[in-house]
C-alpha atoms as a PDB file:
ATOM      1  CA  UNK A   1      23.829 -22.187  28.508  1.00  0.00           C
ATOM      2  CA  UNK A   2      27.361 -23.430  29.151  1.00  0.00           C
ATOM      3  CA  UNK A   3      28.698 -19.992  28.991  1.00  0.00           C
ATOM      4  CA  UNK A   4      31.426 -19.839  31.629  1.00  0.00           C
ATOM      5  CA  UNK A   5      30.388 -16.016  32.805  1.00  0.00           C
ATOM      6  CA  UNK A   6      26.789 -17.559  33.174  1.00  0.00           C
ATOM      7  CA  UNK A   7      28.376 -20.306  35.580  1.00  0.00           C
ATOM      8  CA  UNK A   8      29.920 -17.899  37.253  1.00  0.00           C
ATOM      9  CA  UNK A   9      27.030 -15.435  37.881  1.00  0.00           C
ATOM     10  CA  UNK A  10      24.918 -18.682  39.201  1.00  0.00           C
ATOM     11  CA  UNK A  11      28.491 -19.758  41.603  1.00  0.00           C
ATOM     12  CA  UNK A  12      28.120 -16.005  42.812  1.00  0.00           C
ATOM     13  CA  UNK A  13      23.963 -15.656  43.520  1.00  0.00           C
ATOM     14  CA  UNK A  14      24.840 -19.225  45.491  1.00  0.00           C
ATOM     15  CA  UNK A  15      27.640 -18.082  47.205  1.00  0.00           C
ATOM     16  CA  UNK A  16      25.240 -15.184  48.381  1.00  0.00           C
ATOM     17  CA  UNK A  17      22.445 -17.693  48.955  1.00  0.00           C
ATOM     18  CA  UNK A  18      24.824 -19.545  51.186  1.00  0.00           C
ATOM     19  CA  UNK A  19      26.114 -17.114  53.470  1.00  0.00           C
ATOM     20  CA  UNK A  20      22.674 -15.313  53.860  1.00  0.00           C
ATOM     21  CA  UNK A  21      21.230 -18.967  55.070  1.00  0.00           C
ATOM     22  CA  UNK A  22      24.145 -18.914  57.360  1.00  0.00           C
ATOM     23  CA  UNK A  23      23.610 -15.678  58.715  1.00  0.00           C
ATOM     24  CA  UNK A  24      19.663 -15.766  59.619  1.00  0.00           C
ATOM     25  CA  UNK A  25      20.290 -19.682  61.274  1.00  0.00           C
ATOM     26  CA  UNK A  26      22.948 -18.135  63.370  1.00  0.00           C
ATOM     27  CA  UNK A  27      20.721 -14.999  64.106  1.00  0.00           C
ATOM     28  CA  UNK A  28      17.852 -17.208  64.821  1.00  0.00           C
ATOM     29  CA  UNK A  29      19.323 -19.469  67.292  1.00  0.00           C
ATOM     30  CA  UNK A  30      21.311 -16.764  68.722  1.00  0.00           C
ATOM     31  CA  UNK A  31      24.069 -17.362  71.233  1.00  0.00           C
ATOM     32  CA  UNK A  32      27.983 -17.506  70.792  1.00  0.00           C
ATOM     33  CA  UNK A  33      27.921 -18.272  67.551  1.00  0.00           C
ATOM     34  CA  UNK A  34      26.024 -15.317  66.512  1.00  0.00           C
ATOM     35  CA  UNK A  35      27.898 -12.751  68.774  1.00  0.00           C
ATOM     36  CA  UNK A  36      30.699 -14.311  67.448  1.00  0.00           C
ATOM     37  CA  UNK A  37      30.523 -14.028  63.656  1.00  0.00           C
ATOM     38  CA  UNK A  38      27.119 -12.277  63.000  1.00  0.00           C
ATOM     39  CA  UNK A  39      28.990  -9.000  61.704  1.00  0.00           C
ATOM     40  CA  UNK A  40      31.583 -10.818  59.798  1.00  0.00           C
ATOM     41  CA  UNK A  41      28.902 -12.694  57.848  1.00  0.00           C
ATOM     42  CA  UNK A  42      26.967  -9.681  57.382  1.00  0.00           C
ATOM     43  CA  UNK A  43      30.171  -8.237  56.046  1.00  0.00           C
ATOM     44  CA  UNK A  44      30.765 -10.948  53.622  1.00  0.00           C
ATOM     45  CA  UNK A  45      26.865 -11.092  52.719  1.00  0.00           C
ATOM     46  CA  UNK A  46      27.501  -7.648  51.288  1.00  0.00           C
ATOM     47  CA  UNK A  47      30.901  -7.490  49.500  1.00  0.00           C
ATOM     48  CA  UNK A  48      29.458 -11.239  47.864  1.00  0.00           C
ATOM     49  CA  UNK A  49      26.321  -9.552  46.605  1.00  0.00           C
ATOM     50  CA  UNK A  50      28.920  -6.610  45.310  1.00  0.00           C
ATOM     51  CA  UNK A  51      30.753  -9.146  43.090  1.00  0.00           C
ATOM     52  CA  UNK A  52      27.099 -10.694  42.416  1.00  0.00           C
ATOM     53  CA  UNK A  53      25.868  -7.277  40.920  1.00  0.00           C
ATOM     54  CA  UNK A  54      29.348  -6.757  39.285  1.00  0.00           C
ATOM     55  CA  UNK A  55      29.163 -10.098  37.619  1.00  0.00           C
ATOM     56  CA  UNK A  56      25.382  -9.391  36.327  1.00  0.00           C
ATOM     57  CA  UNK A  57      26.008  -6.319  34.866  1.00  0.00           C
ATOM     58  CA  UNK A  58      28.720  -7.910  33.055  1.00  0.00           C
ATOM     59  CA  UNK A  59      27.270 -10.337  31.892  1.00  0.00           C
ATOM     60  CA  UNK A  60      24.497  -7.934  30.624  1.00  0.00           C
ATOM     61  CA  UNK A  61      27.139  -6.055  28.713  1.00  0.00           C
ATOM     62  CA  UNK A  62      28.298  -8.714  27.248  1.00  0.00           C
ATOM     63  CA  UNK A  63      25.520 -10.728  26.097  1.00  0.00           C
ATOM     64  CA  UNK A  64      22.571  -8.562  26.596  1.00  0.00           C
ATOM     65  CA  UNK A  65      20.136  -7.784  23.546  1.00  0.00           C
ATOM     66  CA  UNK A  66      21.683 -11.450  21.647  1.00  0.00           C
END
């Protein structure tokens, strides 16, 4: 599968992956760091898994049922 949408989708659910791992280590060790950006990652946690979602459902339409 070296569909480029497919790629994408996988870059995306990373992306996701990446900032959530982010987010709990900060959360879990607390302190400035977490005071500091805890909200903005949260923020960017969601509007990533929004493009995520967008990106499956795409890709559904696209190549679903073949």
């Amino acid at each position: 599968m070296f569909d480029p949408l497919y790629i994408l989708v996988l870059l995306a659910l990373l992306a996701v992956v990446v900032v959530l791992t982010i987010g709990l280590l900060g959360f879990m060790t607390g302190g400035e760091f977490n005071r500091k950006y805890a909200n903005k990652l949260m923020r960017l946690r969601i509007v990533m898994q929004a493009v995520a979602v967008v990106l499956i459902l795409i890709f559904i339409a696209l190549r679903g049922g073949s």
